[in-house]
N, C-alpha and C. Protein backbone atom coordinates (compact mmCIF):
# COMPACT_ATOMS: atom_id res chain seq x y z
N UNK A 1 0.83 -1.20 0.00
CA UNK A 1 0.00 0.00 0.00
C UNK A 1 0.87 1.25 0.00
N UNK A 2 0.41 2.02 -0.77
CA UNK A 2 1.07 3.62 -0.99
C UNK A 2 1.01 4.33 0.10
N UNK A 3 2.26 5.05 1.01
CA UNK A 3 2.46 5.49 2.06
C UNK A 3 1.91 7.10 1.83
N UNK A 4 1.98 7.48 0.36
CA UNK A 4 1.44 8.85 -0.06
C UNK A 4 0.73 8.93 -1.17
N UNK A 5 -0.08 9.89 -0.88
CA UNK A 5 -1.29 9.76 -2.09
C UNK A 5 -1.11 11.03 -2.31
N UNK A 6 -1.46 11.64 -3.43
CA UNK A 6 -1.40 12.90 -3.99
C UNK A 6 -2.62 13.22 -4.12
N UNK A 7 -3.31 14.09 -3.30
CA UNK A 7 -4.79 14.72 -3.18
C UNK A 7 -5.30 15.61 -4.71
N UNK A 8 -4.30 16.49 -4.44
CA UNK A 8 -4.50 17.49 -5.27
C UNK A 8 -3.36 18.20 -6.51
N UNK A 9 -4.04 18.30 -7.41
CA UNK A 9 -2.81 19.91 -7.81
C UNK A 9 -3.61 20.88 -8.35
N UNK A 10 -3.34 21.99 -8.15
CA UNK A 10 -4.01 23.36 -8.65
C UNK A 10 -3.19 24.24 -9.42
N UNK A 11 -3.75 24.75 -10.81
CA UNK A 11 -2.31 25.15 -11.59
C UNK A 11 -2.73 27.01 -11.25
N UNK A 12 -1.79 27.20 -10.76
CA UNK A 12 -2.02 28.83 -10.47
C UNK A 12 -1.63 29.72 -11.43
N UNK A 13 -2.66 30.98 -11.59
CA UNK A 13 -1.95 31.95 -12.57
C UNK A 13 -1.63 31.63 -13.76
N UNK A 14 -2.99 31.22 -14.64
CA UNK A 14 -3.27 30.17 -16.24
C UNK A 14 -3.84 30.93 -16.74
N UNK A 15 -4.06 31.26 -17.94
CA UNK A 15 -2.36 31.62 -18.69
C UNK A 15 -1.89 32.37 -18.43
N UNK A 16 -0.37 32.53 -18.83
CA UNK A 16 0.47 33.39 -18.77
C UNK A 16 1.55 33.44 -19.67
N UNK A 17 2.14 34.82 -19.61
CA UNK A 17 3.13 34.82 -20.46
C UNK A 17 4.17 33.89 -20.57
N UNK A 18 4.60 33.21 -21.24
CA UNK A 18 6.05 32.02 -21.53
C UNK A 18 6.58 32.29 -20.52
N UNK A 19 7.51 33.45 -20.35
CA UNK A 19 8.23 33.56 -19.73
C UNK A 19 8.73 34.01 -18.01
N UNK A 20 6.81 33.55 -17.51
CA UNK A 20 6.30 33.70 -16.32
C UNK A 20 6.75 32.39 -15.55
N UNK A 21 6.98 32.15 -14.56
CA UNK A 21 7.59 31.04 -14.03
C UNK A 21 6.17 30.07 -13.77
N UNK A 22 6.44 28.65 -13.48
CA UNK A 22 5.43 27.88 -13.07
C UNK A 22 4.88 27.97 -11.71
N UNK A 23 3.89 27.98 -11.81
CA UNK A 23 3.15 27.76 -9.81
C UNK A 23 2.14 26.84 -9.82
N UNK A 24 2.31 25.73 -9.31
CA UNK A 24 1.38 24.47 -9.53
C UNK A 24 1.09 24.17 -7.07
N UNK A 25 -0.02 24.23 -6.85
CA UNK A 25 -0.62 23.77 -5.60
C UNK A 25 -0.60 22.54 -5.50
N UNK A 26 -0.01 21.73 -4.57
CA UNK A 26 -0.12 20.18 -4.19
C UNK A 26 -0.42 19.83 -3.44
N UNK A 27 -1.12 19.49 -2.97
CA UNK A 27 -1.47 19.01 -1.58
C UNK A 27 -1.92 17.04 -2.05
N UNK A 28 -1.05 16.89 -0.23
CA UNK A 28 -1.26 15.04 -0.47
C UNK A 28 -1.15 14.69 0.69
N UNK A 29 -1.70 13.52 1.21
CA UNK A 29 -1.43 13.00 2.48
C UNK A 29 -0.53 11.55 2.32
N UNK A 30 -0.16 11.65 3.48
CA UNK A 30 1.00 10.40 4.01
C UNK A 30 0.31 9.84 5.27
N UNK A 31 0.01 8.15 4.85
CA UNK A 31 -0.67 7.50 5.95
C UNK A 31 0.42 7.08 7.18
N UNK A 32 1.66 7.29 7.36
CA UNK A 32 2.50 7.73 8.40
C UNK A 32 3.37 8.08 7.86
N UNK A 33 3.97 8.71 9.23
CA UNK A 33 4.92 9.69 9.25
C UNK A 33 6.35 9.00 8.50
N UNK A 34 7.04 9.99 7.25
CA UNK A 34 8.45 9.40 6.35
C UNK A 34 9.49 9.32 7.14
N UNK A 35 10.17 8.06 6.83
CA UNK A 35 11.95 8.82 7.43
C UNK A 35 12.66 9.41 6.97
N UNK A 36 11.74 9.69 5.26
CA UNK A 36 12.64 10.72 4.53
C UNK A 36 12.37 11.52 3.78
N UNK A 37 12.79 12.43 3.11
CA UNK A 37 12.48 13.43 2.43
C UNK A 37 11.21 12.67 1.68
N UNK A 38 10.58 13.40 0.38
CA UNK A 38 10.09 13.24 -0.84
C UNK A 38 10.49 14.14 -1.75
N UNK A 39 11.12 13.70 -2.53
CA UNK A 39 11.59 14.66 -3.89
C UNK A 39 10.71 15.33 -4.77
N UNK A 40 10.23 16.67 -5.34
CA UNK A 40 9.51 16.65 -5.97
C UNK A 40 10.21 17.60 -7.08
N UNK A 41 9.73 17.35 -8.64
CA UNK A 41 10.61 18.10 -9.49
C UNK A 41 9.43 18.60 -10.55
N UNK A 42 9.34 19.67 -11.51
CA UNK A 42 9.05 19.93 -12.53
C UNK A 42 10.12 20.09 -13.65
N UNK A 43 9.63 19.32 -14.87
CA UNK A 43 9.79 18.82 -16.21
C UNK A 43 9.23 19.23 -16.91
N UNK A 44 10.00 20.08 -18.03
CA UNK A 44 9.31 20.72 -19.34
C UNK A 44 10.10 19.86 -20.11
N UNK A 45 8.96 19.00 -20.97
CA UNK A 45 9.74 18.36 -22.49
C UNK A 45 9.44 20.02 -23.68
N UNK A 46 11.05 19.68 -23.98
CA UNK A 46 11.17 20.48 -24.79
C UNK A 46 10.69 20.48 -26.60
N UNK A 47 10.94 18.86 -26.94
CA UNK A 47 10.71 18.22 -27.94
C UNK A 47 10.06 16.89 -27.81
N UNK A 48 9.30 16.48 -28.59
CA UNK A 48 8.47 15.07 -28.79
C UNK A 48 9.75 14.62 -29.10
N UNK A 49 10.69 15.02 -29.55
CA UNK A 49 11.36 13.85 -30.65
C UNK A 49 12.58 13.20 -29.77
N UNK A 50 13.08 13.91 -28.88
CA UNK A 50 14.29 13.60 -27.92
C UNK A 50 14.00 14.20 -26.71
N UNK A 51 14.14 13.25 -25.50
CA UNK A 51 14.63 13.57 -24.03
C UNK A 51 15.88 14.33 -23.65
N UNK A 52 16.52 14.24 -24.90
CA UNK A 52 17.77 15.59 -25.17
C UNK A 52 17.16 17.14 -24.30
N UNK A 53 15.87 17.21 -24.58
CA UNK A 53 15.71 18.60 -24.47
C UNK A 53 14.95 18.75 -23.55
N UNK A 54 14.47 17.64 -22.59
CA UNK A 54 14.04 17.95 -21.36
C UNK A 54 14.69 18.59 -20.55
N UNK A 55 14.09 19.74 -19.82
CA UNK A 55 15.01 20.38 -19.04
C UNK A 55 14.35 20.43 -17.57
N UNK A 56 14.68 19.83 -16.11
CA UNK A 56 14.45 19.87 -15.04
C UNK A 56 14.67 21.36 -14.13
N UNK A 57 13.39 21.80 -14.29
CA UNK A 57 12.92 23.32 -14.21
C UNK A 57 13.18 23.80 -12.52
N UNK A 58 12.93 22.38 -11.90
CA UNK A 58 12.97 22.84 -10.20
C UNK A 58 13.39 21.46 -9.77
N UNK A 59 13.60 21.48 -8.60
CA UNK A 59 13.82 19.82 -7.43
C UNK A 59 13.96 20.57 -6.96
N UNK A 60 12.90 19.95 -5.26
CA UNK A 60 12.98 20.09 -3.99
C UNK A 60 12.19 19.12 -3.33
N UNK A 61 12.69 18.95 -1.96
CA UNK A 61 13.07 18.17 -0.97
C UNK A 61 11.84 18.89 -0.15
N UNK A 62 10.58 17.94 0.02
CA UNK A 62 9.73 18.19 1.12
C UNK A 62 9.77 17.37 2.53
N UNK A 63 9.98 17.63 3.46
CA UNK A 63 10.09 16.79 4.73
C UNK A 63 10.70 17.54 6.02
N UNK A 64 11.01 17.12 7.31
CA UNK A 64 9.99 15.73 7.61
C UNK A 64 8.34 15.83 7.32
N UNK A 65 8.14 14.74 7.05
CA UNK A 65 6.55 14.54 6.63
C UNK A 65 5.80 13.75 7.43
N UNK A 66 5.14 14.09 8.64
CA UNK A 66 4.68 13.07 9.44
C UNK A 66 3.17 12.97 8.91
N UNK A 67 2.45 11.98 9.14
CA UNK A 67 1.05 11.54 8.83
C UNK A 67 -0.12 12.87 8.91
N UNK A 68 -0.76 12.68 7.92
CA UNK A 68 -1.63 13.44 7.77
C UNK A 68 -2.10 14.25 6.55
N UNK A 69 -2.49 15.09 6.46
CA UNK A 69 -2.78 15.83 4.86
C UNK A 69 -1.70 17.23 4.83
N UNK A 70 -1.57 17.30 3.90
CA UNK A 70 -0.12 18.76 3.89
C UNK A 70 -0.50 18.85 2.28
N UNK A 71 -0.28 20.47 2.54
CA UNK A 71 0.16 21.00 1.15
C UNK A 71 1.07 22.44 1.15
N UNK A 72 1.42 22.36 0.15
CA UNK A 72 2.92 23.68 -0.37
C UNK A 72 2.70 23.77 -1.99
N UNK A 73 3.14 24.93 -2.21
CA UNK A 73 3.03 25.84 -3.62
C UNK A 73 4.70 25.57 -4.27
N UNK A 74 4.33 25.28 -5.09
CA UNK A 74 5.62 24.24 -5.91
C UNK A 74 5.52 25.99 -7.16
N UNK A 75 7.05 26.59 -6.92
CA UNK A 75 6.93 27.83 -8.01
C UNK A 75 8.36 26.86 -9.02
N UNK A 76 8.82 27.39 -10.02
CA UNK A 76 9.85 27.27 -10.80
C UNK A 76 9.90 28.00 -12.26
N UNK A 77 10.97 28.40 -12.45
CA UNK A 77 11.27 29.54 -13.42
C UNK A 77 10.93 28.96 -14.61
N UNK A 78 10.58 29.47 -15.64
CA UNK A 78 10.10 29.14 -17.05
C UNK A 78 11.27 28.63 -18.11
N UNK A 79 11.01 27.59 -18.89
CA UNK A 79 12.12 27.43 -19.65
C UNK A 79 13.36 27.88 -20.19
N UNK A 80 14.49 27.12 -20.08
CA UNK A 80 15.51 28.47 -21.15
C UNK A 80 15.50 28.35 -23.07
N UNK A 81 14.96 29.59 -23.26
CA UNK A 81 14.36 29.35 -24.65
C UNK A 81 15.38 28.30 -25.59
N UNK A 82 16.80 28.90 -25.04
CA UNK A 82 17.87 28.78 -25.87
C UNK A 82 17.97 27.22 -26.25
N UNK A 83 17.69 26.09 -24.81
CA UNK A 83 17.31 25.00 -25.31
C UNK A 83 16.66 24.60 -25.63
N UNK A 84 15.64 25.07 -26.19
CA UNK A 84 14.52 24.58 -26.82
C UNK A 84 14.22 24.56 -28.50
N UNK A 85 14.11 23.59 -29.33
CA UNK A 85 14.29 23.33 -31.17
C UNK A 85 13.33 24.80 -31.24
N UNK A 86 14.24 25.33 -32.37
CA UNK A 86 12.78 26.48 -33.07
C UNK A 86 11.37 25.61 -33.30
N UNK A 87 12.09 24.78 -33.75
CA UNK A 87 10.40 24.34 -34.30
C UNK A 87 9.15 23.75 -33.26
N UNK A 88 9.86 23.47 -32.05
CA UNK A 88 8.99 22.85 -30.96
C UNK A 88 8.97 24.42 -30.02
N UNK A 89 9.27 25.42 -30.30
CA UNK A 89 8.67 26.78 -29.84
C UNK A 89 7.11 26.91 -29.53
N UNK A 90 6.37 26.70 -30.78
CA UNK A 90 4.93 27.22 -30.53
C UNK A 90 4.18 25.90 -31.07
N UNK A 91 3.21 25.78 -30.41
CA UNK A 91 2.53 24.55 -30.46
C UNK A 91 2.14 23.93 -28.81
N UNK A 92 1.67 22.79 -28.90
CA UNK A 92 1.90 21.67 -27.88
C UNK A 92 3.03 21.01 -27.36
N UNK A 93 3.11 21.19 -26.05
CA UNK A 93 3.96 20.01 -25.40
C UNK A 93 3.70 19.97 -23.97
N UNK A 94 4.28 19.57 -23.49
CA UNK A 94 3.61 18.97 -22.14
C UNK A 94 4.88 19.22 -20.75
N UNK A 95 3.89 19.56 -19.94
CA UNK A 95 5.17 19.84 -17.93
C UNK A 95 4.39 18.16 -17.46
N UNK A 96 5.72 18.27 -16.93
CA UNK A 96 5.40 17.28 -15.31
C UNK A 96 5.56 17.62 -14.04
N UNK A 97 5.18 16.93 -13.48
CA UNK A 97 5.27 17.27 -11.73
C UNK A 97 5.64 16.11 -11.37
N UNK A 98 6.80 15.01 -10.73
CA UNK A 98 6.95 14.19 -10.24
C UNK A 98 7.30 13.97 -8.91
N UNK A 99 7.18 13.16 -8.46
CA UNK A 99 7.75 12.79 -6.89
C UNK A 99 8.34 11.68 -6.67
N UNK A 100 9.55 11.38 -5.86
CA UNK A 100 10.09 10.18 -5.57
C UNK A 100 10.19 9.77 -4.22
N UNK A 101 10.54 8.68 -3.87
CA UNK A 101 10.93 8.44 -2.30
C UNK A 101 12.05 7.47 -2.42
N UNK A 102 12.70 7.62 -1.79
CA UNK A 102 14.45 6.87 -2.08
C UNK A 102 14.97 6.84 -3.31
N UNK A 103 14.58 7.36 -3.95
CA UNK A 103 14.94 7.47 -5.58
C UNK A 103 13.36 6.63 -6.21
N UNK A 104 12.81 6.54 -5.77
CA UNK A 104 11.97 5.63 -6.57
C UNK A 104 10.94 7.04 -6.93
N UNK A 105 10.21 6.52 -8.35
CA UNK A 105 9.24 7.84 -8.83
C UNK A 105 7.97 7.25 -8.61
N UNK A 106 7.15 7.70 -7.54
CA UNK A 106 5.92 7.17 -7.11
C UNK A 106 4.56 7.80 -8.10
N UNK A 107 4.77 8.66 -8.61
CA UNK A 107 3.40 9.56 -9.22
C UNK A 107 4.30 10.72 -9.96
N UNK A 108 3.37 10.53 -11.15
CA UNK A 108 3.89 11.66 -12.32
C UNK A 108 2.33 11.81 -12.66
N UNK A 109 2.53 13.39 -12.60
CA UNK A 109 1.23 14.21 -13.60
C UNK A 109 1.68 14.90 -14.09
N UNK A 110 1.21 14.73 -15.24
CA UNK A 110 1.56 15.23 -16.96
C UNK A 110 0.16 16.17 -17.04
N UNK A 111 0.50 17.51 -17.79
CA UNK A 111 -0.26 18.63 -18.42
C UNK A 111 0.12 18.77 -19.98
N UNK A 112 -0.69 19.10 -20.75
CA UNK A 112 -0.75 19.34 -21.64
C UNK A 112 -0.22 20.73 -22.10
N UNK A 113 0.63 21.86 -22.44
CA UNK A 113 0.86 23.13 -22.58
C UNK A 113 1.05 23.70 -24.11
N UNK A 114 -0.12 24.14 -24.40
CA UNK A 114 0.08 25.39 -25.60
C UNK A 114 0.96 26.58 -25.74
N UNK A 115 1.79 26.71 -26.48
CA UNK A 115 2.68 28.11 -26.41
C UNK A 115 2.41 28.64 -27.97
N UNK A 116 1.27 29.83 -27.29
CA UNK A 116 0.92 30.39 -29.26
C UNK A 116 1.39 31.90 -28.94
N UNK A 117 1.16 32.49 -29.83
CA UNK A 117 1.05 34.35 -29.90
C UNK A 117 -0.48 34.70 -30.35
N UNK A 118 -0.62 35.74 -29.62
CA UNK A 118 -1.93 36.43 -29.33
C UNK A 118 -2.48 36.54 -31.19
N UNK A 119 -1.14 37.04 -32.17
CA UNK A 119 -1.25 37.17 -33.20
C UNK A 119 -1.34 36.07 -33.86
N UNK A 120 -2.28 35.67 -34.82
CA UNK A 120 -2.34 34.31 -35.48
C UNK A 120 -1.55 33.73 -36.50
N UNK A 121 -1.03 35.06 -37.19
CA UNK A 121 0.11 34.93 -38.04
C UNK A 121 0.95 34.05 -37.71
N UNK A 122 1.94 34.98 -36.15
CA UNK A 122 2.92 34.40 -35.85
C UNK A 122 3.24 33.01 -35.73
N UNK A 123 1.68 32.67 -35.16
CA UNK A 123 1.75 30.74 -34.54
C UNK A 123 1.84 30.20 -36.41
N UNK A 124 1.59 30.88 -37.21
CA UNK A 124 1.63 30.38 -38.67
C UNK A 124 3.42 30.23 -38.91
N UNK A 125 3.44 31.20 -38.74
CA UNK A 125 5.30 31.23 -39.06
C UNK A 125 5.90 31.88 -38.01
N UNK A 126 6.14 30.90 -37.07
CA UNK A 126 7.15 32.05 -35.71
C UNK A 126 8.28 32.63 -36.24
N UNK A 127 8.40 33.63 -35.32
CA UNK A 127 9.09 34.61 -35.40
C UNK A 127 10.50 34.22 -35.13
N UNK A 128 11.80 34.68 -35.83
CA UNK A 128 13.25 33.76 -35.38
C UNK A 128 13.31 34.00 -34.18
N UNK A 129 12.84 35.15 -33.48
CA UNK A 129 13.09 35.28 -31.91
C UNK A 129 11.99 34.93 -30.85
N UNK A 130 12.00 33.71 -31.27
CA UNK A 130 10.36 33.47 -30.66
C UNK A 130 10.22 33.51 -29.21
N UNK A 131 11.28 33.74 -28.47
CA UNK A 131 11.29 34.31 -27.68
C UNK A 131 10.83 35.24 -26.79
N UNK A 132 10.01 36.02 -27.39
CA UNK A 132 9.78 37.52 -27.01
C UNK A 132 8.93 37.42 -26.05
N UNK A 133 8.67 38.44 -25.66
CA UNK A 133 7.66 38.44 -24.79
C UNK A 133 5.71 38.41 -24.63
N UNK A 134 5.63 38.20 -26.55
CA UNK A 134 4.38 38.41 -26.50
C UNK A 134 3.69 36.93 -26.57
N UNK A 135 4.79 35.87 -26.41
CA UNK A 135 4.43 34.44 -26.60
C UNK A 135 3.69 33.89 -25.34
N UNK A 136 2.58 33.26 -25.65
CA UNK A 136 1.81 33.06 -24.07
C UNK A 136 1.57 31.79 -24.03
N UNK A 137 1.82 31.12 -22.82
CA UNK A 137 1.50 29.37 -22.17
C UNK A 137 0.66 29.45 -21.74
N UNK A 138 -0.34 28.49 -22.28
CA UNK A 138 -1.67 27.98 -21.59
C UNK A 138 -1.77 26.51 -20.91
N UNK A 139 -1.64 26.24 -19.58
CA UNK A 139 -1.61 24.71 -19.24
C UNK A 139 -3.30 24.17 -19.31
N UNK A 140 -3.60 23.30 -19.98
CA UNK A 140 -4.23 22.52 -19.74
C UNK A 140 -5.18 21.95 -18.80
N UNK A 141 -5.45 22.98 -17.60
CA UNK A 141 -5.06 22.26 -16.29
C UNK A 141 -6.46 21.18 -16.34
N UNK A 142 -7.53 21.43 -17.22
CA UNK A 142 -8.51 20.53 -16.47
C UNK A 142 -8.67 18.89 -17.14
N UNK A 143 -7.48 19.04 -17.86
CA UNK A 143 -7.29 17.57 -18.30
C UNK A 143 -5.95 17.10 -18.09
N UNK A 144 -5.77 16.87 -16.32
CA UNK A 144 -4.30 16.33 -16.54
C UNK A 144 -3.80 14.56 -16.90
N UNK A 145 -3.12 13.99 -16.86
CA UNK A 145 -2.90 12.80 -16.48
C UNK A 145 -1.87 12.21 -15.57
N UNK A 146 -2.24 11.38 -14.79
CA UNK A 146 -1.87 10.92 -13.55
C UNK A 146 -1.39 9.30 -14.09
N UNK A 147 -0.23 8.78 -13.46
CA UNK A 147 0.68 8.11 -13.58
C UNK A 147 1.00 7.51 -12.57
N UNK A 148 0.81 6.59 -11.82
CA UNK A 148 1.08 6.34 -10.65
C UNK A 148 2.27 4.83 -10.35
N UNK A 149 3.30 4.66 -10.04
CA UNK A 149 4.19 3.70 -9.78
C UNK A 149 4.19 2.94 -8.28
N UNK A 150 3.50 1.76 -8.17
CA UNK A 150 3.69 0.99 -6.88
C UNK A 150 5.40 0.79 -6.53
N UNK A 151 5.98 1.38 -5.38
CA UNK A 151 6.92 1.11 -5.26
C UNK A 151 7.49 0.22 -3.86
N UNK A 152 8.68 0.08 -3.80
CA UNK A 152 8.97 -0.54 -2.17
C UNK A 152 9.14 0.98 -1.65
N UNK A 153 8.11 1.10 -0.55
CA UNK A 153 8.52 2.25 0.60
C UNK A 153 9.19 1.64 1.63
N UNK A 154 9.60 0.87 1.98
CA UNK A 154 10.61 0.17 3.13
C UNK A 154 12.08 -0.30 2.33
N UNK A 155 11.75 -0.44 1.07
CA UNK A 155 13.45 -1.01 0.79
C UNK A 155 13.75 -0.11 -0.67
N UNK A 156 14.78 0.23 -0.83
CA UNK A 156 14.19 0.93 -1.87
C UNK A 156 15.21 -0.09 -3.26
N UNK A 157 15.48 -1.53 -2.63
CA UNK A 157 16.50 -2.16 -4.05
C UNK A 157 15.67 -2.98 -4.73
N UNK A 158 14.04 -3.11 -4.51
CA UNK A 158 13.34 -3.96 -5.05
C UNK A 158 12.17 -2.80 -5.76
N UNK A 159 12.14 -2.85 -6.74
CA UNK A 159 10.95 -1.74 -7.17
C UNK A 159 9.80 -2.60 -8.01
N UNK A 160 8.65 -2.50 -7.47
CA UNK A 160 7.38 -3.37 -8.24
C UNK A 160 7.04 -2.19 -9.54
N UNK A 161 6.82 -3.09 -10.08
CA UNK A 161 6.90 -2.59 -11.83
C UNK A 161 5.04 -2.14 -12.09
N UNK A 162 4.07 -2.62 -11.25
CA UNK A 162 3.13 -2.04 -11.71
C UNK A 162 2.70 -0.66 -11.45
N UNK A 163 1.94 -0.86 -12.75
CA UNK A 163 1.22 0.99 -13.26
C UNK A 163 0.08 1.47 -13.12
N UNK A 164 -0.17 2.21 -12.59
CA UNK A 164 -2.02 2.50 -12.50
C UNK A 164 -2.15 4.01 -13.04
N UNK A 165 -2.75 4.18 -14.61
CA UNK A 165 -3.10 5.33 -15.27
C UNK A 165 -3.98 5.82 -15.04
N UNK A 166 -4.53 7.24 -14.59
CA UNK A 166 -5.83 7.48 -14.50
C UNK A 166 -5.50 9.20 -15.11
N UNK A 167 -7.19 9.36 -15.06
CA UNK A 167 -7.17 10.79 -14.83
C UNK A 167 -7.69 11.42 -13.66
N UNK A 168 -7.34 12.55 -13.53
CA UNK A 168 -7.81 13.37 -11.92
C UNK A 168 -9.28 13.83 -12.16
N UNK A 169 -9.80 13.41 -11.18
CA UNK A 169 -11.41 14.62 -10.79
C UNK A 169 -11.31 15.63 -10.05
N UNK A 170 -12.04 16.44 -10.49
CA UNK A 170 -12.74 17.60 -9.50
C UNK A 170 -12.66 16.80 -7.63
N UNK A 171 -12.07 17.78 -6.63
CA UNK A 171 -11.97 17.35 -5.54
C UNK A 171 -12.32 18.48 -4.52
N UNK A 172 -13.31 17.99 -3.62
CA UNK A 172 -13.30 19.31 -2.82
C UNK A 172 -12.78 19.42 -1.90
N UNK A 173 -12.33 20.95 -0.87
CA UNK A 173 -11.71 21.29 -0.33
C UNK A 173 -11.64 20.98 0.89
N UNK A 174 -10.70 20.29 1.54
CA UNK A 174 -10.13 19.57 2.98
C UNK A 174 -8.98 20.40 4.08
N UNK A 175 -9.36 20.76 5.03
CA UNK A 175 -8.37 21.45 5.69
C UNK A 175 -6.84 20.52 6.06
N UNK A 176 -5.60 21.39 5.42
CA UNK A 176 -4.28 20.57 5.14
C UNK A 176 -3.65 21.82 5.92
N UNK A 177 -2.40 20.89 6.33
CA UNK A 177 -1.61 21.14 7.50
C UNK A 177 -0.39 21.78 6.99
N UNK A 178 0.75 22.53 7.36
CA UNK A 178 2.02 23.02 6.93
C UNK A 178 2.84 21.81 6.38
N UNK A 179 3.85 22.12 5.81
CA UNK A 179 4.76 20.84 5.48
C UNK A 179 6.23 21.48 5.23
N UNK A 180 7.24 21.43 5.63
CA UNK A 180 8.81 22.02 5.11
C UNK A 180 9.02 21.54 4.02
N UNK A 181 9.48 22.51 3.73
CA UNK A 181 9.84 22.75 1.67
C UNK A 181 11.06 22.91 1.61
N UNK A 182 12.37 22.02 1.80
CA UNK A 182 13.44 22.65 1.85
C UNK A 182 14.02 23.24 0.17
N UNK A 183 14.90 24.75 0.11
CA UNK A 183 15.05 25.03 -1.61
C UNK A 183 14.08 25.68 -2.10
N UNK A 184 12.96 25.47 -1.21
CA UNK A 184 11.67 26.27 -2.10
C UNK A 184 11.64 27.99 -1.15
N UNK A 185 11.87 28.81 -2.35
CA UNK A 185 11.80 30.16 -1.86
C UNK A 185 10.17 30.73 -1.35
N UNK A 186 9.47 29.70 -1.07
CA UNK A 186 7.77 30.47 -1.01
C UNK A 186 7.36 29.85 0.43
N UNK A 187 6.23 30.43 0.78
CA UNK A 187 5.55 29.84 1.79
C UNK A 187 5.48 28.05 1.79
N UNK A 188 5.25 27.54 2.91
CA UNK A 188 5.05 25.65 2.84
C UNK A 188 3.99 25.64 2.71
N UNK A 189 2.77 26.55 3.05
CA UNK A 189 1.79 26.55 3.41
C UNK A 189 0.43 27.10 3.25
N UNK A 190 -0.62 27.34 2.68
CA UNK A 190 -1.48 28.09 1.95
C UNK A 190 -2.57 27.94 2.62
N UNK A 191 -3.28 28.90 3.32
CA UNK A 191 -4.73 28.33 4.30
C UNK A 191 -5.76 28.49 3.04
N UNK A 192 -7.09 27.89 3.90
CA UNK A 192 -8.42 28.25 2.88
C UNK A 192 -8.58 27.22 1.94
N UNK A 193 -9.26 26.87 1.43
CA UNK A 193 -9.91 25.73 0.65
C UNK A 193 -9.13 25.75 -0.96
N UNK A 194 -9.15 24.86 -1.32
CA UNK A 194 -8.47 24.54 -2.35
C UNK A 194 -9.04 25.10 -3.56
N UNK A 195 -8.55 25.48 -4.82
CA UNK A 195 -8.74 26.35 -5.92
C UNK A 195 -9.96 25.09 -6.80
N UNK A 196 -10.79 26.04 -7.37
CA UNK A 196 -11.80 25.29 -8.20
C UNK A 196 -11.35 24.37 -9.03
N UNK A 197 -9.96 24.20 -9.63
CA UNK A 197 -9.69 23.48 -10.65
C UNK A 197 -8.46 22.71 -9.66
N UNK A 198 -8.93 22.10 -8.75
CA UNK A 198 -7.97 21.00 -7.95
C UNK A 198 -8.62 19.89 -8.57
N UNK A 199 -7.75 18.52 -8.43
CA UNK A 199 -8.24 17.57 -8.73
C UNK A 199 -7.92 16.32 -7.54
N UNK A 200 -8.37 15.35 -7.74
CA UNK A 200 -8.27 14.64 -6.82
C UNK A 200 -7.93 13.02 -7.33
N UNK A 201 -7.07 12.09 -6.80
CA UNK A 201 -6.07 11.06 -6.96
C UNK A 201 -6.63 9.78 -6.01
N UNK A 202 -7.17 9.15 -5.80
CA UNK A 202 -7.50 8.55 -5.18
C UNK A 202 -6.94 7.01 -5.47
C-alpha cells in the first residue's frame, strides 16, 4: 500500500506569459509519518522527438513529513528558450510534476501546454526570436494525467513494476496542514480551501 497519495494539484496563474515562471498547488497525504524526504521536481519536455531537451525546471526536498494531509506551492522559473528546437517553440507540449521516495518515482502528472502568440500569423510562421515576450503558455489544467508507480517504501532495491493510469477529478476542499519545503523560496503553506480546478487522486 502507498504510504502517499497525492490529493490534489491546482495550476495557479493560467495563462500566462512564456516567460512567467510555473506555480502548480499540491497538496497530499502520508498515511505515516516518512523517514525521509520526498523529492519533488518539474519537467518541461522540450521536444516530442528527444529527451535531449528535457530540461528539469525545479527539485525540492519536502520533509519531515509526518502523517496526515499537507500541502505547499511548488513555483519554478520558465524554460531556457535557448534550449529549446525552433520548431517545438509554438505549439503543444507537455510539464510534469513528479515525486520520488528513495529514488523511486511514485506519481507523475503530466499537463498538456500550448505556447501560441496572441497574433495568429505568428503561430503560422514564428518569429526567429520566438522568444519575445508576447508568446503566451496555456496549461491545460482541467485535463491532466496521472501516472502512478507501486513502489517498495521500506526497501528501496526492489521496485514493483506495476502501473495504475488514471485521470484526476474535481476534488473538494479539505483542511491541510504546513509541510517544510526545503530550496523552495515560497511559503510551505497556503490556508483556505483549495482552488476550483484542484483535482483529486485517489
Amino acid at each position: 500500500m502507498a504510504k502517499v497519495s497525492v490529493l490534489n494539484v491546482a495550476v495557479l496563474e493560467n495563462p500566462t506569459p512564456f516567460h512567467s515562471p510555473f506555480r502548480f498547488e499540491i497538496s497530499f497525504e502520508c498515511n505515516e509519518a516518512l523517514a525521509d524526504d520526498l523529492e519533488w521536481k518539474i519537467i518541461y519536455v522540450g521536444s516530442a522527438e528527444s529527451e535531449e531537451f528535457d530540461q528539469i525546471l525545479d527539485s525540492v526536498l519536502v520533509g519531515p513529513v509526518p502523517a496526515g494531509r499537507h500541502m505547499f506551492v511548488f513555483q519554478a522559473d520558465a524554460p531556457n528558450p535557448s534550449l529549446i528546437p525552433e520548431t517545438d517553440a509554438v505549439g503543444v507540449t507537455v510539464v510534469l510534476i513528479t515525486c520520488t521516495y528513495h529514488g523511486q518515482e511514485f506519481i507523475r502528472v503530466g499537463y498538456y501546454v500550448n505556447n501560441e502568440y496572441p497574433n495568429p500569423c505568428f503561430n503560422q510562421v514564428a518569429p526567429s526570436h520566438w522568444g519575445r515576450p508576447q508568446l503566451q503558455r496555456n496549461i491545460l489544467a482541467s485535463n491532466p494525467r496521472v501516472t502512478r508507480f507501486h513502489i517498495n517504501w521500506d526497501n528501496n532495491t526492489d521496485r514493483l513494476e506495476a502501473i495504475d493510469n488514471q485521470d484526476l477529478s474535481l476534488s473538494s476542499g479539505l483542511p491541510l496542514s504546513c509541510t517544510p519545503v526545503k530550496g523552495l523560496g515560497l511559503p510551505g503553506c497556503i490556508p483556505g480551501l483549495l482552488p476550483e480546478n484542484s483535482m483529486d487522486c485517489i
